[in-house]
C-alpha atoms as a PDB file:
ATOM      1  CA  UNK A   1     -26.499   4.608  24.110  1.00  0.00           C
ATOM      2  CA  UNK A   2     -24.456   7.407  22.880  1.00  0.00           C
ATOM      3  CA  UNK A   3     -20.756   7.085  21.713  1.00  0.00           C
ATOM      4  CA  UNK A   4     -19.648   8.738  24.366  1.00  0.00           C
ATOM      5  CA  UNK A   5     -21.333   6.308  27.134  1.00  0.00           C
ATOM      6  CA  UNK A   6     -19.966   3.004  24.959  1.00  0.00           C
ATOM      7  CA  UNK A   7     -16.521   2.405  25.579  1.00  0.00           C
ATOM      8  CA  UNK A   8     -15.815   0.806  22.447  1.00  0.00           C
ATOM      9  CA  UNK A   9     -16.827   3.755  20.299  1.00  0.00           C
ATOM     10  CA  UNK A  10     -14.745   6.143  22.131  1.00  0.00           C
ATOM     11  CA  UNK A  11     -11.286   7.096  20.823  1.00  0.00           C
ATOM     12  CA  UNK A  12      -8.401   4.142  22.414  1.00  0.00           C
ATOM     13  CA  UNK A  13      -5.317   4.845  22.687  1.00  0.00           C
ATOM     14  CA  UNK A  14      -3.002   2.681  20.286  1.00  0.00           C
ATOM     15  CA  UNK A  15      -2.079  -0.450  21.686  1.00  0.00           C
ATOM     16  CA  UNK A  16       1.804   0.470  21.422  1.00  0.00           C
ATOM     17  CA  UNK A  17       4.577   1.904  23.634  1.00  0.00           C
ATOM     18  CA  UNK A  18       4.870   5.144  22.345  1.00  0.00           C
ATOM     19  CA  UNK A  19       6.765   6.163  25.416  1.00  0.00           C
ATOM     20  CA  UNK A  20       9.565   3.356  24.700  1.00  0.00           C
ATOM     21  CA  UNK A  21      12.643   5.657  22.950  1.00  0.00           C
ATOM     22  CA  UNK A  22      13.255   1.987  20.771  1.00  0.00           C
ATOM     23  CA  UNK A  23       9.978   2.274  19.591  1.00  0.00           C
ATOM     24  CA  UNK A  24       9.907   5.945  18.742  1.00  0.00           C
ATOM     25  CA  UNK A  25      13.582   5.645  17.246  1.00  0.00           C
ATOM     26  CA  UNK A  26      11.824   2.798  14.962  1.00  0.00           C
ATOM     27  CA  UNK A  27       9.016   4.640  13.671  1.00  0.00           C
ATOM     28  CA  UNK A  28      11.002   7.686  12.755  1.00  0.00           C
ATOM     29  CA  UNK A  29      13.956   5.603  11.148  1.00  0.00           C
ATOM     30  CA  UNK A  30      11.531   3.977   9.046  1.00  0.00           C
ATOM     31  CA  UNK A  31       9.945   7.394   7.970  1.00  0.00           C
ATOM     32  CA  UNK A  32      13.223   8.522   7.024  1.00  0.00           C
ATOM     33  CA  UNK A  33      13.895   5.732   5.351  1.00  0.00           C
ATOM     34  CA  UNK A  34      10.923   5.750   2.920  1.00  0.00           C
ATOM     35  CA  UNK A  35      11.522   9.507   2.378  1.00  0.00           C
ATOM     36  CA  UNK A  36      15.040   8.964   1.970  1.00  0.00           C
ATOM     37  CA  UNK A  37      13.664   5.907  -0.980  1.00  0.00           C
ATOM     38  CA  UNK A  38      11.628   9.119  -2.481  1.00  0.00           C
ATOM     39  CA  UNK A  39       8.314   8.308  -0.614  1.00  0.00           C
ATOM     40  CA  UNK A  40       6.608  10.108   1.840  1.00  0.00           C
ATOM     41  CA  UNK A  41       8.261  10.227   5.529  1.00  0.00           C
ATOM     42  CA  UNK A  42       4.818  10.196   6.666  1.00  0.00           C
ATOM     43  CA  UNK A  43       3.917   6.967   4.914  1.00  0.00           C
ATOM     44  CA  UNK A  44       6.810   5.472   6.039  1.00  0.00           C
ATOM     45  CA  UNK A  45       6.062   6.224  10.266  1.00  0.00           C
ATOM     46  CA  UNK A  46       2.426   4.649   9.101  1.00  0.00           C
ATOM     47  CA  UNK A  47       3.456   1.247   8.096  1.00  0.00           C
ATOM     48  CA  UNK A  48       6.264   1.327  10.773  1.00  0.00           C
ATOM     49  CA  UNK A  49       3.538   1.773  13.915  1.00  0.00           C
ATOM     50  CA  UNK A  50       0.846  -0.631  11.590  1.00  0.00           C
ATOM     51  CA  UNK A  51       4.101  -2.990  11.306  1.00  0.00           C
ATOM     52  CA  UNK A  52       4.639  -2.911  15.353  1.00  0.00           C
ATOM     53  CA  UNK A  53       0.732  -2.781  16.695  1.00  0.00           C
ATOM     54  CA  UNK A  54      -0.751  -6.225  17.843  1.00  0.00           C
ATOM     55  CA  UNK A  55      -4.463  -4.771  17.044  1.00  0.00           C
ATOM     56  CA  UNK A  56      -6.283  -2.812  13.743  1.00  0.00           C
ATOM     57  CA  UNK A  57      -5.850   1.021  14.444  1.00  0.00           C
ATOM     58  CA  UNK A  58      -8.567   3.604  13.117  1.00  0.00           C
ATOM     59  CA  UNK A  59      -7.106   6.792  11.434  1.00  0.00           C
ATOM     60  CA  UNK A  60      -7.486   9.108  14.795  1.00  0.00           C
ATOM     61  CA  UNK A  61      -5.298   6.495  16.733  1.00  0.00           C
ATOM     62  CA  UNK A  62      -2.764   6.985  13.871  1.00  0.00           C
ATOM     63  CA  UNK A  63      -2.850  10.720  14.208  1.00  0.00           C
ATOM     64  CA  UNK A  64      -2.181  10.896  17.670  1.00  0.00           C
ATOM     65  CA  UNK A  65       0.285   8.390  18.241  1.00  0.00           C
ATOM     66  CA  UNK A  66       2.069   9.946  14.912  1.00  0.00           C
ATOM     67  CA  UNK A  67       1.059  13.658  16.080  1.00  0.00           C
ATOM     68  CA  UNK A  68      -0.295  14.286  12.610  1.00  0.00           C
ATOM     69  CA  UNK A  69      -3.133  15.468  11.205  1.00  0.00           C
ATOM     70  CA  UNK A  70      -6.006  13.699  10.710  1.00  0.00           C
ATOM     71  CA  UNK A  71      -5.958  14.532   6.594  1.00  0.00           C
ATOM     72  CA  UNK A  72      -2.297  13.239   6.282  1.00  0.00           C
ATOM     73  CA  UNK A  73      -3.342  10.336   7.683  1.00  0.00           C
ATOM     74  CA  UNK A  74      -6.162   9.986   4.836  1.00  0.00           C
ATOM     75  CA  UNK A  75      -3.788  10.717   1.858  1.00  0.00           C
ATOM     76  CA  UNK A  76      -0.711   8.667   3.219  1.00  0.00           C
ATOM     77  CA  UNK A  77      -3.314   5.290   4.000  1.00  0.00           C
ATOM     78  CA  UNK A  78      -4.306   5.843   0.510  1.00  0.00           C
ATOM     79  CA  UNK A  79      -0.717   5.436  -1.159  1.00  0.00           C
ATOM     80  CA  UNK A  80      -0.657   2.566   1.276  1.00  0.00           C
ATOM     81  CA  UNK A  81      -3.298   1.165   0.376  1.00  0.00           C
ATOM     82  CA  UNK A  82      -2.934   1.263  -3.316  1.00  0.00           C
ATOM     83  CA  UNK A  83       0.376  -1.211  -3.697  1.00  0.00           C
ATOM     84  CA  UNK A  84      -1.928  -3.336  -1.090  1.00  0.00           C
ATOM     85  CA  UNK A  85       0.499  -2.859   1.890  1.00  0.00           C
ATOM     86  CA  UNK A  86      -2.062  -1.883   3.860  1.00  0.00           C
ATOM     87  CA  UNK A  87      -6.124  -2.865   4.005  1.00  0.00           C
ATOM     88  CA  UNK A  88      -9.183  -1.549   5.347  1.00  0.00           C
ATOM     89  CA  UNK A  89     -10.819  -3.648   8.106  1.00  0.00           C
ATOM     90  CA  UNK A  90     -14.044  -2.523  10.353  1.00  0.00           C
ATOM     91  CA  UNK A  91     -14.759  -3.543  13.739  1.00  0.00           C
ATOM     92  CA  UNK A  92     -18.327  -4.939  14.480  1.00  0.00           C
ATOM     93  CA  UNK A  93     -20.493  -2.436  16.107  1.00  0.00           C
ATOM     94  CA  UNK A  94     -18.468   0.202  15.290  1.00  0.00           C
ATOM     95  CA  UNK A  95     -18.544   2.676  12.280  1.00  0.00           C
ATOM     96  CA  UNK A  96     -14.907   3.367  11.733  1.00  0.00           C
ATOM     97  CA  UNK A  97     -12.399   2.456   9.356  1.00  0.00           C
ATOM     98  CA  UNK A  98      -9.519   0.241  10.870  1.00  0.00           C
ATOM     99  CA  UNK A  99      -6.131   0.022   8.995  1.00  0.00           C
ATOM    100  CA  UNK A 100      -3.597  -3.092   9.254  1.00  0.00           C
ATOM    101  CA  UNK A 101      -0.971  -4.380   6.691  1.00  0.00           C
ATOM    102  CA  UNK A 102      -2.529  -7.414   5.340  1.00  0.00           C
ATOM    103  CA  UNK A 103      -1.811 -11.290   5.624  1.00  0.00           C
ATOM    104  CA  UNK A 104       1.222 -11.592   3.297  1.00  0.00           C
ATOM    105  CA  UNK A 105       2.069  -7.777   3.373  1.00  0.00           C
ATOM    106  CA  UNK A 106       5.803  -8.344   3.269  1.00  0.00           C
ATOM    107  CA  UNK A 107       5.099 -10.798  -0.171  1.00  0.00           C
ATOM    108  CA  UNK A 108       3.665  -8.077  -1.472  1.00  0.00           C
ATOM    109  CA  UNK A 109       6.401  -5.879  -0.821  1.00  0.00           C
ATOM    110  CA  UNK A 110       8.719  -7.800  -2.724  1.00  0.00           C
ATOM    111  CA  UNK A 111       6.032  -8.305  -5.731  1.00  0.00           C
ATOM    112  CA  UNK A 112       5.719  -4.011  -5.670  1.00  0.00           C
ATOM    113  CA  UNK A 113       9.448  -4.157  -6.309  1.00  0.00           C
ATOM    114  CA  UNK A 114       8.923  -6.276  -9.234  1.00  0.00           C
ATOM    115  CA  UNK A 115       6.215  -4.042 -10.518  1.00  0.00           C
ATOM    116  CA  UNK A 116       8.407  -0.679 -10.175  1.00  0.00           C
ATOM    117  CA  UNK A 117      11.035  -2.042 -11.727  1.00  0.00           C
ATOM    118  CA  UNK A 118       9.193  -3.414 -14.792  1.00  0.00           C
ATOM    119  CA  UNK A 119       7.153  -0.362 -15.274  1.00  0.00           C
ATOM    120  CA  UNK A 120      10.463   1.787 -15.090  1.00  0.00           C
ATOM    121  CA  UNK A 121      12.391  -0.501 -17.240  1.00  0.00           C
ATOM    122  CA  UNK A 122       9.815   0.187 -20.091  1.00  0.00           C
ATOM    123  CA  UNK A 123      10.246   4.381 -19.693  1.00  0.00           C
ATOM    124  CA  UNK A 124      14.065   3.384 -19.686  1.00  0.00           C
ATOM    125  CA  UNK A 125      14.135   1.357 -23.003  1.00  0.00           C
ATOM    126  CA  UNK A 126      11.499   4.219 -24.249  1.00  0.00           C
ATOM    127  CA  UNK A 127      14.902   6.578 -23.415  1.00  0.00           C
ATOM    128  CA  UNK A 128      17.178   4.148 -25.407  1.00  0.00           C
ATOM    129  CA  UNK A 129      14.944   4.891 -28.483  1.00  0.00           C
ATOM    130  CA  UNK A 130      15.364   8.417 -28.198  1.00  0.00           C
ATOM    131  CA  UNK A 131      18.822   9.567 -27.523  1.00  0.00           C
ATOM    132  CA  UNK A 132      21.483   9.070 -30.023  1.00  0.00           C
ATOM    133  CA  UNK A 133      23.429   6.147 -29.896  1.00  0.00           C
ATOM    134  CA  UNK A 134      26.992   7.889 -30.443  1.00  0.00           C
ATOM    135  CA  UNK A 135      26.112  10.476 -27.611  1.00  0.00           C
ATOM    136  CA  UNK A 136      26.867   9.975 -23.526  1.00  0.00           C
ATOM    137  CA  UNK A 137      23.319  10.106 -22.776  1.00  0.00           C
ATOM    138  CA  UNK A 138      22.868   6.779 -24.206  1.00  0.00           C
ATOM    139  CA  UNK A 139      25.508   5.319 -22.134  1.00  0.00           C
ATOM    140  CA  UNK A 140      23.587   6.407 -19.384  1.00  0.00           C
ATOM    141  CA  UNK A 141      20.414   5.587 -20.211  1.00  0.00           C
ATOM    142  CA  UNK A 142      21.947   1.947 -21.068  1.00  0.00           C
ATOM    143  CA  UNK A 143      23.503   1.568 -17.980  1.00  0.00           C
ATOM    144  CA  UNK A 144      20.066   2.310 -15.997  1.00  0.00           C
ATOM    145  CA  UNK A 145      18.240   0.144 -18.566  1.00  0.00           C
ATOM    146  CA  UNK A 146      21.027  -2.796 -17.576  1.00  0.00           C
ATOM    147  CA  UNK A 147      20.542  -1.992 -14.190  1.00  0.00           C
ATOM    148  CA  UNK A 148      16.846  -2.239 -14.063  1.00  0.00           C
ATOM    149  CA  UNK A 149      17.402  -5.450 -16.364  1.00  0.00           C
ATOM    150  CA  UNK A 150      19.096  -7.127 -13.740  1.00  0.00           C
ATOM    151  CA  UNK A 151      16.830  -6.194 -10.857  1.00  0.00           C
ATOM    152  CA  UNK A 152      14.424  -7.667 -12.656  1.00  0.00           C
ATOM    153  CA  UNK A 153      16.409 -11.311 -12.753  1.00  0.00           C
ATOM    154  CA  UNK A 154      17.117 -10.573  -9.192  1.00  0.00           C
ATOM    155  CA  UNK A 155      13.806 -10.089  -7.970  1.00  0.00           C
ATOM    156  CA  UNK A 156      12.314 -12.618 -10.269  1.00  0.00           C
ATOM    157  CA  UNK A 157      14.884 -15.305  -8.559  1.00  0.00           C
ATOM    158  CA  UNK A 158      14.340 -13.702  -4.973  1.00  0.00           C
ATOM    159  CA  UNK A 159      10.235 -14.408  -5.477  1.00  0.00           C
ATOM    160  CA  UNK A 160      10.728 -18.295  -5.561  1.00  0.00           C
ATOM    161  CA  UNK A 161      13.569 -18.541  -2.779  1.00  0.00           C
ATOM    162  CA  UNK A 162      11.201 -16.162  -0.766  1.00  0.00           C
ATOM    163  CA  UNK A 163       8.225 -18.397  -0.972  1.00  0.00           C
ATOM    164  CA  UNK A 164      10.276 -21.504   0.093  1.00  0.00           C
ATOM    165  CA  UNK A 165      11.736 -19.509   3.043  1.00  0.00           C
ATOM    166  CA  UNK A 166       8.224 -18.453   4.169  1.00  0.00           C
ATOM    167  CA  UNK A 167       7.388 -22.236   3.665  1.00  0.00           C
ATOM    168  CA  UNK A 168       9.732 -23.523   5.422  1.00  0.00           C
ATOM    169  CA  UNK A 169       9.586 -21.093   8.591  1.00  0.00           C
ATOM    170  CA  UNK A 170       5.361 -21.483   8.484  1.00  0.00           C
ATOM    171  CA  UNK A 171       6.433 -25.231   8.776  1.00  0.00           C
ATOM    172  CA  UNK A 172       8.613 -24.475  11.521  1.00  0.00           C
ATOM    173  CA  UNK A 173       6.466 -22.316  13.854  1.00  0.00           C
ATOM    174  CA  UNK A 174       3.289 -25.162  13.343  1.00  0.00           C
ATOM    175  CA  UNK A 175       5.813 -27.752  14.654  1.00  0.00           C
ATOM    176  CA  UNK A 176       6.649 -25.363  17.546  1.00  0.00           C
ATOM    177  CA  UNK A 177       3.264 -24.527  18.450  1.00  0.00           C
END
């Protein structure tokens, strides 16, 4: 049977409203929000329609719910993929690649932040070392090293709390259900 007599091989249309304004109005705020955070807007409209779809999408259901091209689909999945907020999955008896934000893809959200600010605290206290200390550059690049000092504290506290939340709200829905 050819792909284009099986049904499941053939291109599906993603599983989400894309003709609901609330839904649109989400994807885009979320794409301006990650550009706006210095990321790519593209990226952003990515995890927002992975983030609403009930079902694994392939990268041509991306592109033409996101009216993008097929290769920014390929290079924004990739910067997804790296930080691990989004995974590869396949589909039996079909060839394609299928993208979804992993179990525990908001955890690892928070854990990213950890790792950005740690690996930018250590170029900021490299800045310390190399500016006079007498000069206003140094007050600057103290103030960003404090900064980054105490989102690390934060986010180090935040980690713990966030565990016991998800604890407490996975103990929640079991009794529910």
């Amino acid at each position: 049977m050819s792909k284009a007599d099986n049904p499941d091989q053939q291109s599906r249309p993603t599983p989400v409203d894309l003709s609901n304004p609330d839904v649109e109005q989400f994807i885009n705020s979320m794409g301006l929000y990650y550009e706006a955070a210095s990321s790519s807007n593209i990226s952003g409209r990515i995890l927002a329609l992975l983030l609403i779809s009930p079902d694994s999408l392939t990268a041509e259901q991306i592109a033409g719910a996101l009216k993008i091209s097929r290769a920014s689909v390929s290079t924004n999945i990739r910067m997804l993929q790296t930080p691990g907020l989004v995974e590869r999955t396949l589909v039996p008896g079909d060839r394609r690649d299928y993208y979804r934000l992993p179990s525990g893809s908001m955890t690892t959200l928070l854990e990213l932040r950890s790792r950005v600010t740690e690996g930018l605290l250590k170029i900021a206290e490299l800045g310390l070392k190399i500016v006079p200390r007498e000069s206003r550059a140094h007050e600057n690049v103290e103030e960003f090293v404090d900064l980054l000092r105490f989102t690390r504290e934060y986010v180090a506290n935040l980690m713990p709390a966030w565990y016991e939340f998800k604890a407490e709200k996975d103990a929640q829905t079991k009794e529910q259900g």
